[in-house]
Protein backbone atom coordinates (compact mmCIF):
# COMPACT_ATOMS: atom_id res chain seq x y z
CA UNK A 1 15.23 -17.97 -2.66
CA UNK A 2 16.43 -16.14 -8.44
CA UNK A 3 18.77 -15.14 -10.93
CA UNK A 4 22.54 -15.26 -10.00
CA UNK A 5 23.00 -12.13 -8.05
CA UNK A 6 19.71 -12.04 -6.48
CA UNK A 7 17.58 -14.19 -4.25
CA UNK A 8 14.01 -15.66 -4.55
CA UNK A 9 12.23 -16.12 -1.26
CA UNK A 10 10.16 -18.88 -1.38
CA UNK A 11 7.88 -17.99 1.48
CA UNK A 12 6.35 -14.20 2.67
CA UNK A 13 3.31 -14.83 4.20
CA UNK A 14 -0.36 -13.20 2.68
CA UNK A 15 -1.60 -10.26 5.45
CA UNK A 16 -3.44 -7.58 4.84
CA UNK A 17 0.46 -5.93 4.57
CA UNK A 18 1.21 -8.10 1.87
CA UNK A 19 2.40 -4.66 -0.56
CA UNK A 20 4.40 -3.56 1.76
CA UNK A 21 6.85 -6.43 2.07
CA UNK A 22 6.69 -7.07 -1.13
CA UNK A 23 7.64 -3.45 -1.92
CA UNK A 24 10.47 -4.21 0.92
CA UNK A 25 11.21 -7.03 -0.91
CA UNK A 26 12.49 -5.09 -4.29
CA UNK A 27 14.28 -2.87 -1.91
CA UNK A 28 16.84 -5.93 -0.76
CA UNK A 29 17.19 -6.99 -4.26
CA UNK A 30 15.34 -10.22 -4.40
CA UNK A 31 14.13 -11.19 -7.86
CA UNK A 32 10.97 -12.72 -7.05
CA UNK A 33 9.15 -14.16 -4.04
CA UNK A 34 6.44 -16.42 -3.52
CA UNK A 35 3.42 -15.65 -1.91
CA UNK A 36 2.15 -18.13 0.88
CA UNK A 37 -1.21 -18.67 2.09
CA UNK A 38 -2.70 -21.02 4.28
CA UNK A 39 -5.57 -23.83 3.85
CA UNK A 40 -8.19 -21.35 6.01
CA UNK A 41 -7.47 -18.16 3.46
CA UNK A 42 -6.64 -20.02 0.41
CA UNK A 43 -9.25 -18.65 -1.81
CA UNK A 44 -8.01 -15.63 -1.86
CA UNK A 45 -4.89 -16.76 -3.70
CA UNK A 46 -7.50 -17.25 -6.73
CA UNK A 47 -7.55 -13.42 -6.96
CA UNK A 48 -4.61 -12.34 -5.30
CA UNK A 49 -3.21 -9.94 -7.33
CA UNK A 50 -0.03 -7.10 -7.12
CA UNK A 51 1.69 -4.24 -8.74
CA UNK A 52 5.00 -5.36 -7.43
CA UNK A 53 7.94 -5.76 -10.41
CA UNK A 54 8.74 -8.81 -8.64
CA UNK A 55 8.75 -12.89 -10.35
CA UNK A 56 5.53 -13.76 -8.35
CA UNK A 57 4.27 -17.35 -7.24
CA UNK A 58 1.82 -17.99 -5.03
CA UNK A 59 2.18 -21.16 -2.78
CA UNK A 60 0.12 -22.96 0.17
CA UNK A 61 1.74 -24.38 3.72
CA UNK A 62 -0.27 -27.28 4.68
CA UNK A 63 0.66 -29.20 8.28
CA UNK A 64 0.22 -32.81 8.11
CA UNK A 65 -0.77 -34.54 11.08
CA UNK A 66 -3.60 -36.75 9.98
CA UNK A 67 -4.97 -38.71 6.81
CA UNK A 68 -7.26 -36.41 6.30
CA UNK A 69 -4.72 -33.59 5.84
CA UNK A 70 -3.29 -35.28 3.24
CA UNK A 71 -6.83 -35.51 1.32
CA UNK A 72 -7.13 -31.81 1.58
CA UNK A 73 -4.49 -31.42 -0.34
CA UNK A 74 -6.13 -31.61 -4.30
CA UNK A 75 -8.82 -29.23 -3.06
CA UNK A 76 -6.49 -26.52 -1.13
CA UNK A 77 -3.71 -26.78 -3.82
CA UNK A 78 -5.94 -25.21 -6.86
CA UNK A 79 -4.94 -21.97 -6.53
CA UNK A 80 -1.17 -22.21 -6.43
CA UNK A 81 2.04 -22.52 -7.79
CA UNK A 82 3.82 -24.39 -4.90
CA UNK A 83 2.94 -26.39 -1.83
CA UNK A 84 4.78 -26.46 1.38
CA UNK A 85 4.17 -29.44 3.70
CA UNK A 86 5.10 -28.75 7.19
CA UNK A 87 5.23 -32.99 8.31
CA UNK A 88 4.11 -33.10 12.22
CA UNK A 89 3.66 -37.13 12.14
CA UNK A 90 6.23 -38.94 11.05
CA UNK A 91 3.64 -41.71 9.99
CA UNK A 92 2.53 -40.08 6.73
CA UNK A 93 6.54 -39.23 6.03
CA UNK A 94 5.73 -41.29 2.80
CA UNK A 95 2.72 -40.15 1.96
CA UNK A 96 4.11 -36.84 1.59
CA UNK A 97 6.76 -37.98 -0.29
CA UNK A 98 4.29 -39.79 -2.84
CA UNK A 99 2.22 -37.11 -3.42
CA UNK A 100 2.89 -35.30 -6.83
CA UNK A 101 0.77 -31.89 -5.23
CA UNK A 102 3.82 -31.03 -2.62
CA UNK A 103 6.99 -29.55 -3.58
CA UNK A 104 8.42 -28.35 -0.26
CA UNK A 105 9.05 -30.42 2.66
CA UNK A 106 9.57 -28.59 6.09
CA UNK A 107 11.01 -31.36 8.98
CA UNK A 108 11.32 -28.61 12.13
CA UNK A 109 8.71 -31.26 14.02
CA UNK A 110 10.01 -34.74 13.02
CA UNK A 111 13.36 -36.45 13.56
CA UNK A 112 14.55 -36.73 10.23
CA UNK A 113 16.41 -40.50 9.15
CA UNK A 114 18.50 -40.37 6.23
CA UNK A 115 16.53 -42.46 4.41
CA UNK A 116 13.67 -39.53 4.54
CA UNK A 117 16.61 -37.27 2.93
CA UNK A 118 17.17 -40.44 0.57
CA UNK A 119 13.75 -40.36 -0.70
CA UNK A 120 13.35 -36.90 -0.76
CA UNK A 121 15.60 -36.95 -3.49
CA UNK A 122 14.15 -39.92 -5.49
CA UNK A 123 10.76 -38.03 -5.39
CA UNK A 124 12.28 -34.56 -6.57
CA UNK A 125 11.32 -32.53 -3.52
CA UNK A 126 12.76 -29.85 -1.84
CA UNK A 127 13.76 -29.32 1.78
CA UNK A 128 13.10 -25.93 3.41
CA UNK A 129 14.90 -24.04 5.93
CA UNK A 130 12.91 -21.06 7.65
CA UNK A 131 14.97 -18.39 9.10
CA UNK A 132 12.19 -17.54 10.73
CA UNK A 133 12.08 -21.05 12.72
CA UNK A 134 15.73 -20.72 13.35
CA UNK A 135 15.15 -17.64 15.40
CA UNK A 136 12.43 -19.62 17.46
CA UNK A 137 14.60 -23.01 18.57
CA UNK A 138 17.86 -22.14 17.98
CA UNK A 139 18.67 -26.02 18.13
CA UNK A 140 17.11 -26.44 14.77
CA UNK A 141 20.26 -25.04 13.58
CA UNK A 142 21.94 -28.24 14.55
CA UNK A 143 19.52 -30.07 12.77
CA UNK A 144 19.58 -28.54 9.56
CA UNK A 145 23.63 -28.49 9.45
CA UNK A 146 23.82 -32.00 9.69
CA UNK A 147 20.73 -32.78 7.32
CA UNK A 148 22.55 -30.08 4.58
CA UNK A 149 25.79 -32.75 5.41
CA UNK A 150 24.49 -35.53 4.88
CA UNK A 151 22.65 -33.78 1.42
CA UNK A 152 25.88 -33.00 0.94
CA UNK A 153 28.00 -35.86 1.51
CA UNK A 154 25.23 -38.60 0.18
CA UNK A 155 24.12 -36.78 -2.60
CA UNK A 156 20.44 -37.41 -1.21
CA UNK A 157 18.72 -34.20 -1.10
CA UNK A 158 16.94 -32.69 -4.17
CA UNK A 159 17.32 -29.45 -2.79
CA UNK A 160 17.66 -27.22 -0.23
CA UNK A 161 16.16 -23.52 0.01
CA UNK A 162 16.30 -20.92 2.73
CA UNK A 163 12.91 -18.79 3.42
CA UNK A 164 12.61 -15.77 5.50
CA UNK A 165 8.89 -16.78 6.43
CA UNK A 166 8.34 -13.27 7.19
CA UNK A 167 4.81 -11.79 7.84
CA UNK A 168 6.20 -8.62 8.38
CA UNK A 169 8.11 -6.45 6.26
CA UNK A 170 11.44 -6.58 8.79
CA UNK A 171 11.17 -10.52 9.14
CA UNK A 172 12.74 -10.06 4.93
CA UNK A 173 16.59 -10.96 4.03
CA UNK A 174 18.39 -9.61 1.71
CA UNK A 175 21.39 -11.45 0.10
CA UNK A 176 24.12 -10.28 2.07
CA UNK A 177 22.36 -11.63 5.04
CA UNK A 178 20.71 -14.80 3.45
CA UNK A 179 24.65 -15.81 2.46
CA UNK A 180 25.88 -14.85 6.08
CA UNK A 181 23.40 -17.45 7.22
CA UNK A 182 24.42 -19.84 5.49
CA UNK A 183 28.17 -19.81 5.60
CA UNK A 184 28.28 -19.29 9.35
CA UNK A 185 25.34 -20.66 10.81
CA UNK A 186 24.50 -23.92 8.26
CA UNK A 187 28.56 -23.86 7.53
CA UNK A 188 27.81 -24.42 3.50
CA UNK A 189 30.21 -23.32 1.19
CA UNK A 190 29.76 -20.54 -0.97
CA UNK A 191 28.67 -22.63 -4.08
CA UNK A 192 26.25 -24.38 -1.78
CA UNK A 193 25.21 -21.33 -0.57
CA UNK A 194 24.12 -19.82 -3.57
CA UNK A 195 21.96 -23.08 -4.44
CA UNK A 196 20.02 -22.69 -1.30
CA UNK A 197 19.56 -18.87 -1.14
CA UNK A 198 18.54 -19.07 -5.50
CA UNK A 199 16.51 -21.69 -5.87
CA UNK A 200 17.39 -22.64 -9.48
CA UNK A 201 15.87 -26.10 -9.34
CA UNK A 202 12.82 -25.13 -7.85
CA UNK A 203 12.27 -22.37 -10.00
CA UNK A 204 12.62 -24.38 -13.33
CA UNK A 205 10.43 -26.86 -11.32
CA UNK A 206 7.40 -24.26 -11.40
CA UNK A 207 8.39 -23.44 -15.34
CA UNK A 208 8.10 -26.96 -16.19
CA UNK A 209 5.15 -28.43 -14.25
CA UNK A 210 2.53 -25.43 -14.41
CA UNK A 211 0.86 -22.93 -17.03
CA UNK A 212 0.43 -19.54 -16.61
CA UNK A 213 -2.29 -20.08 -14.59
CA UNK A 214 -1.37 -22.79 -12.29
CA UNK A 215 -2.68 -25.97 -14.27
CA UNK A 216 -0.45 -29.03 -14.10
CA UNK A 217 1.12 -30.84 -17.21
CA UNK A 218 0.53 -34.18 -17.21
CA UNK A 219 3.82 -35.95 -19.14
């Protein structure tokens, strides 16, 4: 989720009421936000444009469940700064992993081994947790507590971010909130914390691997 007293949220969703959270957005104090579309209304990332005073990025969620998902993804990811894959077979955990197009993994529908959380880190990727999935399956708290331990304790995990995957403008957090959820319900310490609700990593990520205009640099 930014600079050191603010938050970046890595995922608001593109609707037609796209201003009007981002305008909420400014309101809570977040620094910047990223913009997420999905394979069926990509295109209109292209020209997606916004007055908001807000560090903007523009991303894509993807779910991978087939082969063919994971060809998709050099056509769909054209058009944007980040790419969120949202694994539903645990098959193509490595594929995922291999591919230099995603940056964010989401594992809400897979049982995640620690050698996934191992790898994660040896292929620079980051590991999402959506408030908004929290609220759905409350046991995915569980999950992600242990998965941020064993980040923790292992040293595996490249990073970890917390989204609001809000669509609406009252799905948003604000920091107060977004460091409440950590510290009591993910049980991270305030240090901690502030990596997962900033997004540092990921953010100098995006600075060093795209151009203004969302063209990759080859090293």
């Amino acid at each position: 989720m930014g600079k050191a007293n603010n938050i970046f949220d890595f995922k608001i969703y593109y609707s037609k009421d796209i201003e009007k959270l981002l305008k909420t957005a400014e309101c809570l104090g977040l620094s910047g936000a990223c913009v997420v579309f999905h394979k069926e209304n990509v295109i209109e990332a292209q020209n997606f444009k916004t007055n908001s005073k807000l560090h903007i990025l523009k991303g894509l969620e993807l779910e991978i469940n087939t082969q063919s998902d994971m060809q998709n993804i050099d056509k769909c990811a054209e058009f944007v700064d980040l790419v969120f894959a949202k694994i539903k077979n645990e098959n193509l955990v490595f594929d995922v992993l291999k591919s230099r197009k995603i940056q964010i993994l989401n594992f809400d529908n897979i049982v995640v081994e620690q050698s996934y959380l191992r790898l994660t880190k040896d292929a620079n990727k980051h590991i999402e947790v959506c408030l908004k999935s929290l609220q759905i399956d409350l046991k995915l708290i569980k999950k992600y507590k242990k998965i941020i331990e064993i980040a923790k304790r292992k040293h595996y995990a490249a990073g970890i971010i917390l989204t609001s995957g809000g669509n609406k403008w009252n799905e948003l957090i604000g920091r107060e909130e977004a460091f409440a959820i950590c510290s009591v319900l993910l049980k991270t310490h305030p240090d901690q914390s502030k990596k997962i609700i900033c997004g540092k990593d990921l953010l100098k990520q995006c600075d060093k691997n795209y151009l203004d205009k969302g063209v990759e640099i080859i090293e």
